[in-house]
Protein backbone atom coordinates (compact mmCIF):
# COMPACT_ATOMS: atom_id res chain seq x y z
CA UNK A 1 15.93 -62.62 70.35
CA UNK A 2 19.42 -61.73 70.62
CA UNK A 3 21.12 -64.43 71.82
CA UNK A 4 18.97 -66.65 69.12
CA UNK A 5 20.45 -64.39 66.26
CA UNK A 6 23.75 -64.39 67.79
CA UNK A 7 23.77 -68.02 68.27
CA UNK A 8 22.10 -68.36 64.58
CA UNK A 9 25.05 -66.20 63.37
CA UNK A 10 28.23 -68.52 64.65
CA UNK A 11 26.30 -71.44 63.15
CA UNK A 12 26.25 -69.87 59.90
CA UNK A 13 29.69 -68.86 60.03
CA UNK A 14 31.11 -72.20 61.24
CA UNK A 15 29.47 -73.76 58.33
CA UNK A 16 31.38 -71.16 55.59
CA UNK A 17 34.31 -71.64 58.21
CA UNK A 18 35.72 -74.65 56.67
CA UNK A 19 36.34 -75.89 53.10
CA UNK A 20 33.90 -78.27 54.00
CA UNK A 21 30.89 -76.13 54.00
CA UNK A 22 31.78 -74.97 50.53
CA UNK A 23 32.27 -78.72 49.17
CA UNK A 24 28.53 -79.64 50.82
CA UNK A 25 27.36 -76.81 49.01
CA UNK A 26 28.94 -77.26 45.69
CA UNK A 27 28.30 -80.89 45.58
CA UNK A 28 24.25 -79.76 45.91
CA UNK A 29 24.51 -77.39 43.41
CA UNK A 30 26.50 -79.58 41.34
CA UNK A 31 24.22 -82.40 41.67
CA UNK A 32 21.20 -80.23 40.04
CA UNK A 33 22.87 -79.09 37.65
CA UNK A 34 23.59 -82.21 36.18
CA UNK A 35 20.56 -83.75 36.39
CA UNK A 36 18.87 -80.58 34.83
CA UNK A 37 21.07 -79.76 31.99
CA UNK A 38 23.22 -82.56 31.44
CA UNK A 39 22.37 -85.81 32.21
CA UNK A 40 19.66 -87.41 29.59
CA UNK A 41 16.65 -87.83 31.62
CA UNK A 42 12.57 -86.78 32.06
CA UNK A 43 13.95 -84.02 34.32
CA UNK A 44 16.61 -82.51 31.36
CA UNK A 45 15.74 -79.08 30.28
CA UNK A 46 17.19 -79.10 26.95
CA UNK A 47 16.15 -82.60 26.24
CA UNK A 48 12.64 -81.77 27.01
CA UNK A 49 11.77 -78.66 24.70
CA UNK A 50 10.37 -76.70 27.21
CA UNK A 51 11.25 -73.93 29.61
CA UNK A 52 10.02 -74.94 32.96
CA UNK A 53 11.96 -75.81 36.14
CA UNK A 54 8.95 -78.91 37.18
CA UNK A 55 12.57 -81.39 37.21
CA UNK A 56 14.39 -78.91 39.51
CA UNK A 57 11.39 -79.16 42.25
CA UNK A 58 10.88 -82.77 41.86
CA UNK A 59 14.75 -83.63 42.47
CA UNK A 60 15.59 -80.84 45.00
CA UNK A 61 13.31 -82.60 47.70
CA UNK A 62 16.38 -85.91 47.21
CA UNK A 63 19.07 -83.26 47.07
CA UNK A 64 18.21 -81.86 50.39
CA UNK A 65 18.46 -85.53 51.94
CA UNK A 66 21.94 -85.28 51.42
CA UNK A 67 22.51 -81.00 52.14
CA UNK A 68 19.97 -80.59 55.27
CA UNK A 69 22.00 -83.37 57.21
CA UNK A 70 25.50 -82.53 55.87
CA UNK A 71 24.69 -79.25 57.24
CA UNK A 72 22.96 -79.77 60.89
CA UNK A 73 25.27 -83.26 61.18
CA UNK A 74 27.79 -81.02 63.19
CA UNK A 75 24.97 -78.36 65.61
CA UNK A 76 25.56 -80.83 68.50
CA UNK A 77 27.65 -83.81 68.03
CA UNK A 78 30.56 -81.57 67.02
CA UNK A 79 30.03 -80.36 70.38
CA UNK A 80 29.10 -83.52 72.33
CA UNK A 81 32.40 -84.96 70.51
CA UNK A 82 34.31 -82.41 71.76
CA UNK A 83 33.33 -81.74 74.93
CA UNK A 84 32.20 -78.53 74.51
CA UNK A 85 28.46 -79.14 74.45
CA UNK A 86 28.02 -79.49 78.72
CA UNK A 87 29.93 -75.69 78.76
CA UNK A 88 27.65 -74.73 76.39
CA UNK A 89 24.56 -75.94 77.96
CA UNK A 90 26.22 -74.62 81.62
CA UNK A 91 25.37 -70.66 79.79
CA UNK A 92 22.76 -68.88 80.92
CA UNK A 93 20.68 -69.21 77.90
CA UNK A 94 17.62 -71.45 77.62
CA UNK A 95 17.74 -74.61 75.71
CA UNK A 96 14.84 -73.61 73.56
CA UNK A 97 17.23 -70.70 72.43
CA UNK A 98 19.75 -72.66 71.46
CA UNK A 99 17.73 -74.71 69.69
CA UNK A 100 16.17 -72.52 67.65
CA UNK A 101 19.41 -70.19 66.87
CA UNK A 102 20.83 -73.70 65.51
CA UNK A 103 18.26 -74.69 62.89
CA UNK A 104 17.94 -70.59 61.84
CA UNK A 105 21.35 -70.33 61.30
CA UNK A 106 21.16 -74.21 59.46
CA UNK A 107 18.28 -72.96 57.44
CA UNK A 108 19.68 -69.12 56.22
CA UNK A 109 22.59 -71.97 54.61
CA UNK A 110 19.98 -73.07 52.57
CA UNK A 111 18.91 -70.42 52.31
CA UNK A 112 21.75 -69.24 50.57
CA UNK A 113 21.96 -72.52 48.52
CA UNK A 114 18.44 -71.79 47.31
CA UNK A 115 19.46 -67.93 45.96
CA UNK A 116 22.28 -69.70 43.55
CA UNK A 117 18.84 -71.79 42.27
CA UNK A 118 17.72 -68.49 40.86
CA UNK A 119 20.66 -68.72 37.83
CA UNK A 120 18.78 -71.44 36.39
CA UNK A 121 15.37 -69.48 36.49
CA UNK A 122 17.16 -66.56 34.75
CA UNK A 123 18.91 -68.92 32.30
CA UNK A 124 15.22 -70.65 31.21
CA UNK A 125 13.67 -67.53 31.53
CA UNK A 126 16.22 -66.08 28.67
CA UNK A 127 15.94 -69.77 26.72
CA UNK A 128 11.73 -69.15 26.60
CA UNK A 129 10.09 -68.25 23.45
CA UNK A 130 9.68 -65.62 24.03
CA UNK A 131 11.93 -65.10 26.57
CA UNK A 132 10.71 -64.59 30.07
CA UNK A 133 7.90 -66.98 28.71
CA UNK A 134 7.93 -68.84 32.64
CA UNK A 135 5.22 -69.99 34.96
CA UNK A 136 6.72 -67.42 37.87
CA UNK A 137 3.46 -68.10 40.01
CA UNK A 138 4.09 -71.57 40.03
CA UNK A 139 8.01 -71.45 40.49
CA UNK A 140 7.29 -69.05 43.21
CA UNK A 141 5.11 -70.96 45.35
CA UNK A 142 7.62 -73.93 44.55
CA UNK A 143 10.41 -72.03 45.72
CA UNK A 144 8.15 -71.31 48.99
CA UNK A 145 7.37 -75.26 49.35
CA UNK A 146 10.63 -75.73 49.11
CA UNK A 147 11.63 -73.43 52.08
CA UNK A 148 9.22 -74.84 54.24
CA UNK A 149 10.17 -78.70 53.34
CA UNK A 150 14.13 -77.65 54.05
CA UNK A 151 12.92 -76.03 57.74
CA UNK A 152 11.59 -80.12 58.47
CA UNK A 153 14.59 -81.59 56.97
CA UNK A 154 16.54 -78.90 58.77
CA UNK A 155 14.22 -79.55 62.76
CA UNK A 156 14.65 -83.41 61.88
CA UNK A 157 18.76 -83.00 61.56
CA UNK A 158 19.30 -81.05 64.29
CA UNK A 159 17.26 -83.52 66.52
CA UNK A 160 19.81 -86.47 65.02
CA UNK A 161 22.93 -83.93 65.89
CA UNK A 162 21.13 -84.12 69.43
CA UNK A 163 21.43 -87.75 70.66
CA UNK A 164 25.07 -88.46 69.06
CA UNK A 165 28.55 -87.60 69.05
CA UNK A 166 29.48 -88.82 65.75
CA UNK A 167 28.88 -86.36 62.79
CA UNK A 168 28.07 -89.45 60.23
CA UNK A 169 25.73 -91.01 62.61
CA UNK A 170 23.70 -87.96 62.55
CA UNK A 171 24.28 -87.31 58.81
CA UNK A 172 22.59 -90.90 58.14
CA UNK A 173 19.84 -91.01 60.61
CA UNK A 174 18.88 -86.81 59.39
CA UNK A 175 18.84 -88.28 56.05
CA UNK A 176 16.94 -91.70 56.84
CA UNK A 177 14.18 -89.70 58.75
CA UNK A 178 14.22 -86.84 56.30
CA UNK A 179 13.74 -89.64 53.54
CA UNK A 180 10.57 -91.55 55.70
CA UNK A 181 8.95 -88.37 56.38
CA UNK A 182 8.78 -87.12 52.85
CA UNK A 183 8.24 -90.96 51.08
CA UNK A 184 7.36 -93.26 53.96
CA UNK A 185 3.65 -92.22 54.57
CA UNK A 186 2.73 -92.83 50.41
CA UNK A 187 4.54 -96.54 50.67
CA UNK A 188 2.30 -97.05 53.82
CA UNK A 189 -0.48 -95.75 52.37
CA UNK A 190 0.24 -98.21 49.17
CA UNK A 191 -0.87 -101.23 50.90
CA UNK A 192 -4.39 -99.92 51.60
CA UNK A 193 -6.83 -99.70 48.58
CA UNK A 194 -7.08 -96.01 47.56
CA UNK A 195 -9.66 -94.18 49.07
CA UNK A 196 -9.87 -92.15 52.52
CA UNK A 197 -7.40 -94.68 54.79
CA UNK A 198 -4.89 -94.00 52.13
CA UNK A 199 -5.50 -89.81 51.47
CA UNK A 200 -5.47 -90.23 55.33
CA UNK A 201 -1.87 -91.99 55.79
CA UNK A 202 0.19 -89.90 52.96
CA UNK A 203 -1.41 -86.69 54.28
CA UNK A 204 0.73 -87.44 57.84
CA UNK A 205 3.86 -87.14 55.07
CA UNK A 206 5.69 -84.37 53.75
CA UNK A 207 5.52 -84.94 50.36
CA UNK A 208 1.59 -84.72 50.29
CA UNK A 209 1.78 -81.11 51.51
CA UNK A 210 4.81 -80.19 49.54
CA UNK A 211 2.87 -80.98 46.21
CA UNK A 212 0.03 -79.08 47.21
CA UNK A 213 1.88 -76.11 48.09
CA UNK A 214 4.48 -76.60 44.86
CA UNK A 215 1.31 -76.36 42.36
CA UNK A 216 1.54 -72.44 43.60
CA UNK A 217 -1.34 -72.36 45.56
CA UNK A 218 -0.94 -71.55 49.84
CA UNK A 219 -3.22 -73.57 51.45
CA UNK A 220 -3.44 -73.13 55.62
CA UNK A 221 -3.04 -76.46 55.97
CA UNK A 222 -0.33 -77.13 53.85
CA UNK A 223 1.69 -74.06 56.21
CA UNK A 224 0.11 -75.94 59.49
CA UNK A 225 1.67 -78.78 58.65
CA UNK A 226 4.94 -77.72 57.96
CA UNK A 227 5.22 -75.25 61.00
CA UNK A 228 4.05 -77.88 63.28
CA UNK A 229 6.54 -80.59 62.51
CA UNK A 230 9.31 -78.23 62.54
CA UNK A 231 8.36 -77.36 66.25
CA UNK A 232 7.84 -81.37 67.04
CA UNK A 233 11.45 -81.94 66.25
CA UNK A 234 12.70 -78.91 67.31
CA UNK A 235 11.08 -79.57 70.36
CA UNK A 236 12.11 -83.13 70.66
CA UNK A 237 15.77 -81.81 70.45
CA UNK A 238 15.02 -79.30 73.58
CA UNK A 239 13.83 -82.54 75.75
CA UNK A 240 16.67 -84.31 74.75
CA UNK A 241 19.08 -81.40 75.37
CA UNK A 242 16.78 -80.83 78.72
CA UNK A 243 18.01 -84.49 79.82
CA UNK A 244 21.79 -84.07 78.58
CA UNK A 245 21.62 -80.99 81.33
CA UNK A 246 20.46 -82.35 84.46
């Protein structure tokens, strides 16, 4: 456990090591900021009259397409790129270690990135009539849905940092499979007339399980899925790292 926090620990601080860390995450925060409080659309706050945070939920999810990779792009082809990554694989820790120190230290970034989310619940919170006048069950469990939809995005970018030395090739293909697990299941499950084949098809996606879970209510099956598609990529990046070593 150690050696997974340690490892979790130099990940975290190489991110915050460099200007660009800071830019990745201002550019996130940015990004919903505008779209919730300036930018005229269904998702604007002020435009809508009400004080909820439903827009900042439904856009995060696209936000994280572009923060989850820009922050995993570098785990492993950083390392591949520079050489480093056979040294690193040479130490006597286990691959699964690695691994897993990675996407913890990947995932307490967004972590982070998630606590500066909290201004704009304070902020509606105070705009409410009367104030504090907020659905906190349901912005609670959506805060929790949104945790365990960043650990995928996370698992699925450090498994694209895996197989490549070049930081924008993983960047793109995080964000393409990021973007085909959440959305590509419902577009399958579009050509199919609605009924079980369809419920059947978008329940293999993310999104499926992150509504559920966003409405504020934990179902089992909703954390199942989550924890065991994190391990299948996290996983996949151990074989792949398993094969880099021999």
């Amino acid at each position: 456990m150690k050696q997974i926090l340690t490892i979790a620990k130099k990940e975290f601080r190489s991110f915050f090591g460099s200007i660009l860390g800071y830019i990745v995450l201002a550019i996130f925060l940015l990004g919903g900021a505008l779209f919730l409080w300036i930018f005229p659309n269904q998702y604007n706050i002020i435009d809508s009259g009400y004080a909820a945070l439903d827009g900042l939920f439904a856009i995060t999810p696209y936000l994280f397409l572009f923060l989850c990779p820009a922050i995993t792009m570098r785990s492993f082809a950083e390392e591949r790129q520079q050489g480093t990554l056979e040294l690193l694989l040479a130490r006597p820790v286990s691959k699964r270690r690695i691994v897993t120190g990675k996407s913890l230290g990947s995932w307490a970034i967004v972590i982070v990135a998630l606590l500066f989310v909290l201004v704009w619940y304070v902020s509606v919170s105070m705009l409410a009539s009367p104030k504090g006048n907020v659905d906190s069950g349901a912005f609670w469990g959506s805060m929790l849905g949104l945790l365990f939809l960043s650990a995928i995005y996370i698992a699925i970018g450090i498994f694209s940092s895996s197989i490549t030395g070049n930081q924008i090739f993983a960047f793109v293909l995080g964000a393409t499979m990021s973007f085909v697990m959440f959305k590509g299941f419902d577009f399958v499950g579009l050509l199919f007339v609605k009924g079980n084949v369809t419920d059947l098809i978008s329940a293999l996606g993310i999104n499926y399980h992150y509504k559920s879970i966003s409405r504020g209510v934990v179902d089992s099956r909703d954390v199942v899925y989550f924890l065991v598609a994190t391990f299948v990529f996290i996983y996949a990046t151990i074989v792949v790292l398993n094969r880099r070593g021999r």
